[in-house]
N, C-alpha and C. Protein backbone atom coordinates (compact mmCIF):
# COMPACT_ATOMS: atom_id res chain seq x y z
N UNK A 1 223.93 247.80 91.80
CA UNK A 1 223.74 246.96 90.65
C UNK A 1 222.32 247.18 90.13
N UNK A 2 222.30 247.24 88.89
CA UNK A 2 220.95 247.28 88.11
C UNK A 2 220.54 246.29 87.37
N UNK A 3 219.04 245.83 87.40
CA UNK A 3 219.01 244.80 86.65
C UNK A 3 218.06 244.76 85.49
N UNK A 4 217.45 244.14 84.51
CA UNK A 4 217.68 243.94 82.95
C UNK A 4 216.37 244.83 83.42
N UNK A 5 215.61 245.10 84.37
CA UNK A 5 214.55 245.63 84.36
C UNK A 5 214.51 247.52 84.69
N UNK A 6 215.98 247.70 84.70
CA UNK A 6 216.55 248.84 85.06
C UNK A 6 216.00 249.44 87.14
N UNK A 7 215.47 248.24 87.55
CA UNK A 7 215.72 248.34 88.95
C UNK A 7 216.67 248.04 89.69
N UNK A 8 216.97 248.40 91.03
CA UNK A 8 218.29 248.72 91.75
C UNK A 8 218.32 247.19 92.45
N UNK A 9 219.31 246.77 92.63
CA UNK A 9 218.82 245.39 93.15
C UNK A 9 220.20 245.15 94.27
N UNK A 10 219.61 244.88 95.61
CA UNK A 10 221.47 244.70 96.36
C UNK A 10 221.78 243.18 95.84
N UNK A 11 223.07 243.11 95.90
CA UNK A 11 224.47 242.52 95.41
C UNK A 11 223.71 241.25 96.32
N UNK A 12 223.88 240.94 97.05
CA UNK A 12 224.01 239.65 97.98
C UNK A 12 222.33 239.51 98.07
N UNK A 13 221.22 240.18 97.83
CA UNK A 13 219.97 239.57 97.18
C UNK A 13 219.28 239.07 97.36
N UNK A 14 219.53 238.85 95.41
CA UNK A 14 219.38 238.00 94.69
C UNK A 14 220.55 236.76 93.88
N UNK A 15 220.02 235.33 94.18
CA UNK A 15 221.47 234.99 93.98
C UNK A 15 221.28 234.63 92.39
N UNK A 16 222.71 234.29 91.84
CA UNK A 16 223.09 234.29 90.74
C UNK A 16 223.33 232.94 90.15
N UNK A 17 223.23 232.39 89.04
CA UNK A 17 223.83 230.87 88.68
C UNK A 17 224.77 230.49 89.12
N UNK A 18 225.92 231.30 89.24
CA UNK A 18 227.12 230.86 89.72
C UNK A 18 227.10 230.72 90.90
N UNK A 19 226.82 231.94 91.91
CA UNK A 19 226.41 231.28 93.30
C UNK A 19 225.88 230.09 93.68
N UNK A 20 224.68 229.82 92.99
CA UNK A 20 223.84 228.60 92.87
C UNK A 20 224.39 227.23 92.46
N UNK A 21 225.41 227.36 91.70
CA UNK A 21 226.22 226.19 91.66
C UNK A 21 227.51 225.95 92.42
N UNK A 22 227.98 227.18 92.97
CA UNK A 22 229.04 227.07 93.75
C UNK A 22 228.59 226.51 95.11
N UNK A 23 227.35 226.65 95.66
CA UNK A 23 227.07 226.42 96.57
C UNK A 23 226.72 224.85 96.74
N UNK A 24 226.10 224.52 95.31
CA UNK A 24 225.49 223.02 95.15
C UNK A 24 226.73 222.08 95.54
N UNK A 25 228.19 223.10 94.86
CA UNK A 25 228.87 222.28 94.69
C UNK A 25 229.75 221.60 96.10
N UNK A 26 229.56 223.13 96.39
CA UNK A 26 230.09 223.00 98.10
C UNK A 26 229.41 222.07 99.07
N UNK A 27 228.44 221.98 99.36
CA UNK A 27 227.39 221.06 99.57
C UNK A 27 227.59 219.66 99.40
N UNK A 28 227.67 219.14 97.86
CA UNK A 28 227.99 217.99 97.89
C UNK A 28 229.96 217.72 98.12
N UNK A 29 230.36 218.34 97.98
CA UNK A 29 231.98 218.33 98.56
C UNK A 29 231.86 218.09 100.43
N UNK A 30 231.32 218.76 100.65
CA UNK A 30 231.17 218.95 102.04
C UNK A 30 230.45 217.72 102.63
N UNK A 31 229.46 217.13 102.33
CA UNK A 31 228.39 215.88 102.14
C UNK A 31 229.71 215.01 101.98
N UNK A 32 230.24 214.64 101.28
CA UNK A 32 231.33 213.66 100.81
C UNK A 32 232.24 213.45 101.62
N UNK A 33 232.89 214.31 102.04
CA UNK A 33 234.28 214.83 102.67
C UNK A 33 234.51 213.77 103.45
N UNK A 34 235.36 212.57 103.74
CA UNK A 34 235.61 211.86 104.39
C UNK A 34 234.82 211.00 104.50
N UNK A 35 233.96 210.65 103.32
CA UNK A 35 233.01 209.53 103.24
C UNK A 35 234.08 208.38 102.21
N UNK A 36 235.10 208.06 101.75
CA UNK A 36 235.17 207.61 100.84
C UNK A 36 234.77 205.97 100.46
N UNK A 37 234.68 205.52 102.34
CA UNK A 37 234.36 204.38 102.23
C UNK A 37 232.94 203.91 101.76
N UNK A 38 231.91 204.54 101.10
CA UNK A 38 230.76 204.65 100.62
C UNK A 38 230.61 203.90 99.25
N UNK A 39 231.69 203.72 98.94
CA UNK A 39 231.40 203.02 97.45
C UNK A 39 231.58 201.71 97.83
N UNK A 40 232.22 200.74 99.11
CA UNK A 40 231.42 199.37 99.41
C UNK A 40 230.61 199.46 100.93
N UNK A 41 229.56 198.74 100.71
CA UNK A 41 229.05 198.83 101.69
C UNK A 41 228.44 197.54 101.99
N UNK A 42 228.77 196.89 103.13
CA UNK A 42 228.15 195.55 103.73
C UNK A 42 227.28 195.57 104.85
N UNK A 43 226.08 195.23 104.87
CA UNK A 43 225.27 195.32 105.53
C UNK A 43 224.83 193.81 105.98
N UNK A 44 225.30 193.31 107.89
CA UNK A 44 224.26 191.90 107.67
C UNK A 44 223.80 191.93 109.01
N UNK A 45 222.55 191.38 108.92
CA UNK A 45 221.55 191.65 110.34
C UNK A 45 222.54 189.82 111.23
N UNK A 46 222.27 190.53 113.04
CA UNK A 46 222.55 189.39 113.11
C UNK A 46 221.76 188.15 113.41
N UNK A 47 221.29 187.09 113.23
CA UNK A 47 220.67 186.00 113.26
C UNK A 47 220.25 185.53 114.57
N UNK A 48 218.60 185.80 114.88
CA UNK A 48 218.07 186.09 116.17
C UNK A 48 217.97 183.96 116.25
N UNK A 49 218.33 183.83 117.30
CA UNK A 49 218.22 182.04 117.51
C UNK A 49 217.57 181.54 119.04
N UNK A 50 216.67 180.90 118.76
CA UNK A 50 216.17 179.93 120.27
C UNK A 50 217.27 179.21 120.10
N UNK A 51 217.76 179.25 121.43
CA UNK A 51 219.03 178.13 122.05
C UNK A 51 217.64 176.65 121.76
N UNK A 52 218.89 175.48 121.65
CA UNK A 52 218.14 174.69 121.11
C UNK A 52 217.41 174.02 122.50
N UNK A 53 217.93 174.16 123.88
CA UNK A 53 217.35 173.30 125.17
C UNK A 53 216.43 174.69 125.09
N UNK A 54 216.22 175.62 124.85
CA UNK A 54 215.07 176.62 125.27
C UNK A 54 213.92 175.63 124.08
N UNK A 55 213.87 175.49 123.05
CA UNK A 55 213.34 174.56 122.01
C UNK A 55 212.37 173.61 122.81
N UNK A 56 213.61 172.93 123.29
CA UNK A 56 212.65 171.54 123.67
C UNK A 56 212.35 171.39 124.92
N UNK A 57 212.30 172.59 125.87
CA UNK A 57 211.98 173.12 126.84
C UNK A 57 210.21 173.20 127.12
N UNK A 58 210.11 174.19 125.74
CA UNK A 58 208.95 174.67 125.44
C UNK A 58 208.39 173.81 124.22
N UNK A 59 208.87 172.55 123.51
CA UNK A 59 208.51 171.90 122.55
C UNK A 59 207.88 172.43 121.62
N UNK A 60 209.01 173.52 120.94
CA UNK A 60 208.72 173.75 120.01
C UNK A 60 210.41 173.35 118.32
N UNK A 61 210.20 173.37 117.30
CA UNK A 61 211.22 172.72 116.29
C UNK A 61 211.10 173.58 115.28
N UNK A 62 212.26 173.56 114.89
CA UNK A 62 212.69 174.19 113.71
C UNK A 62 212.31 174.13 112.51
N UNK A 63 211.54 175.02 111.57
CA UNK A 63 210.65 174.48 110.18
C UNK A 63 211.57 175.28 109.43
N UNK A 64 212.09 176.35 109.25
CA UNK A 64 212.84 176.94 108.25
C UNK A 64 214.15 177.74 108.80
N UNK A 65 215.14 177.90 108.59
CA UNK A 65 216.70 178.54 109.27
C UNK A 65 217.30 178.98 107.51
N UNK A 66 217.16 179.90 107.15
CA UNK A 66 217.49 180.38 106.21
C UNK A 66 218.24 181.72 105.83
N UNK A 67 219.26 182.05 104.83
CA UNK A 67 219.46 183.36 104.97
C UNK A 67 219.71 184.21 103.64
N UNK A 68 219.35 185.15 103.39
CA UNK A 68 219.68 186.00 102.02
C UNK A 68 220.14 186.91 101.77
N UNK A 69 221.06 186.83 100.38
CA UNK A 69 221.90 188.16 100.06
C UNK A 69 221.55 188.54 99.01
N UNK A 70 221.50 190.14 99.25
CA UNK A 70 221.35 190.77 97.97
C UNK A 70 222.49 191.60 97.82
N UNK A 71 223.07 192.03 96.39
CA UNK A 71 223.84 192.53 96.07
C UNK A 71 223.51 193.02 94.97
N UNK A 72 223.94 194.54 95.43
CA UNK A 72 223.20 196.26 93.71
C UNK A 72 225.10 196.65 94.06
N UNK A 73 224.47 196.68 93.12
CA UNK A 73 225.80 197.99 92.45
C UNK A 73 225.35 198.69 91.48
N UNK A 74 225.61 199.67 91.64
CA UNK A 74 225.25 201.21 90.79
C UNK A 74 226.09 202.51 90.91
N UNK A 75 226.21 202.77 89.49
CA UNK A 75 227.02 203.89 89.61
C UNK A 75 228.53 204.41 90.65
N UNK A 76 229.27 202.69 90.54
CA UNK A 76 230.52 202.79 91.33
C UNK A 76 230.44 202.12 92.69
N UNK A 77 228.98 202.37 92.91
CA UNK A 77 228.63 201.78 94.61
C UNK A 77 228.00 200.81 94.85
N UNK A 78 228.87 199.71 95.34
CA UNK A 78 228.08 198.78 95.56
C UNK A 78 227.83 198.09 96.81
N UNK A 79 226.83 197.42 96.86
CA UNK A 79 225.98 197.26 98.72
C UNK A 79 225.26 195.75 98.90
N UNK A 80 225.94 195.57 99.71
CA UNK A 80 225.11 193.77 99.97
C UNK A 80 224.91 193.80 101.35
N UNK A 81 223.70 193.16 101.24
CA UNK A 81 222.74 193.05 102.17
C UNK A 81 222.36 191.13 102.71
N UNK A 82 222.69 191.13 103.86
CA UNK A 82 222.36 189.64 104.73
C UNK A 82 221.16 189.81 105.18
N UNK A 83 220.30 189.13 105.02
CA UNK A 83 219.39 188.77 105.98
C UNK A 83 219.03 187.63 106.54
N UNK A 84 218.90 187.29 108.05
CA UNK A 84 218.37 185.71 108.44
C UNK A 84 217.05 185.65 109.02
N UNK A 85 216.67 184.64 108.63
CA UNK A 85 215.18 183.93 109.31
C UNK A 85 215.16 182.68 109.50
N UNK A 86 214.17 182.80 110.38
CA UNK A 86 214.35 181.11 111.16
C UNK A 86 212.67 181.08 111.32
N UNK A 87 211.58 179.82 111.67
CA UNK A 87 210.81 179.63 111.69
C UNK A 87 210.17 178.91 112.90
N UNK A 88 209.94 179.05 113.79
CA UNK A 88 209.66 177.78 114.78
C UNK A 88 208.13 177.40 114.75
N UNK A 89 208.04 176.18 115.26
CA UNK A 89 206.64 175.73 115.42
C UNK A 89 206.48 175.15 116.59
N UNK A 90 205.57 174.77 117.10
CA UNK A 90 205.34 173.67 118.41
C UNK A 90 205.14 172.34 117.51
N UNK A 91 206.37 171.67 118.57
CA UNK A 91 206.55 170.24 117.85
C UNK A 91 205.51 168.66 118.19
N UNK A 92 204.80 168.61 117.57
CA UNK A 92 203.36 168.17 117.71
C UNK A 92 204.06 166.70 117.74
N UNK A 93 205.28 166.06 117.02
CA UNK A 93 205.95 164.56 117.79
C UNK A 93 206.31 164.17 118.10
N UNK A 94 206.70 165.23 119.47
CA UNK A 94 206.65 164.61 121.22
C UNK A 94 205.72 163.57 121.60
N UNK A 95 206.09 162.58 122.25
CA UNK A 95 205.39 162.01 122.76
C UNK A 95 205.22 162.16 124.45
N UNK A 96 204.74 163.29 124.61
CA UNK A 96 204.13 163.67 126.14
C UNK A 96 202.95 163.33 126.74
């Protein structure tokens, strides 16, 4: 094969657009292949907790137990996300 520069060039190379997209394409086919469950996706952490006699064990109480979701969707796919938090303090109205 010769190229626009009238030098000799082997076949397998230099690659070509079409190669270059056949390959992209293969790639993401291949990437995909048995993914289909990808367009929902649920994500939730699980909720770390002091048993409540460990609490008042160590006298400490609960200031915040809260939890949040976010939810994107884009481009077909969409993904929600849990998160929990909890807050403890040492519970200063004991009377010890």
């Amino acid at each position: 094969m010769i190229d626009r520069g009238g030098k000799t060039v082997d076949e397998g190379a230099k690659p070509t657009r079409r190669r270059l997209l056949a390959g992209a394409g293969l790639i993401v086919a291949t990437g995909l292949a048995g993914c289909s469950d990808l367009r929902d996706q649920r994500f939730e952490a699980t909720p770390v907790v002091i048993p409540e006699a460990d609490r008042e064990a160590f006298g400490y109480a609960t200031l915040a137990d809260e939890s949040t979701t976010l939810e994107r969707e884009q481009a077909g796919i969409s993904v929600t996300i849990t998160s929990h938090g909890a807050v403890y303090a040492p519970d200063f109205d004991e009377d010890d």
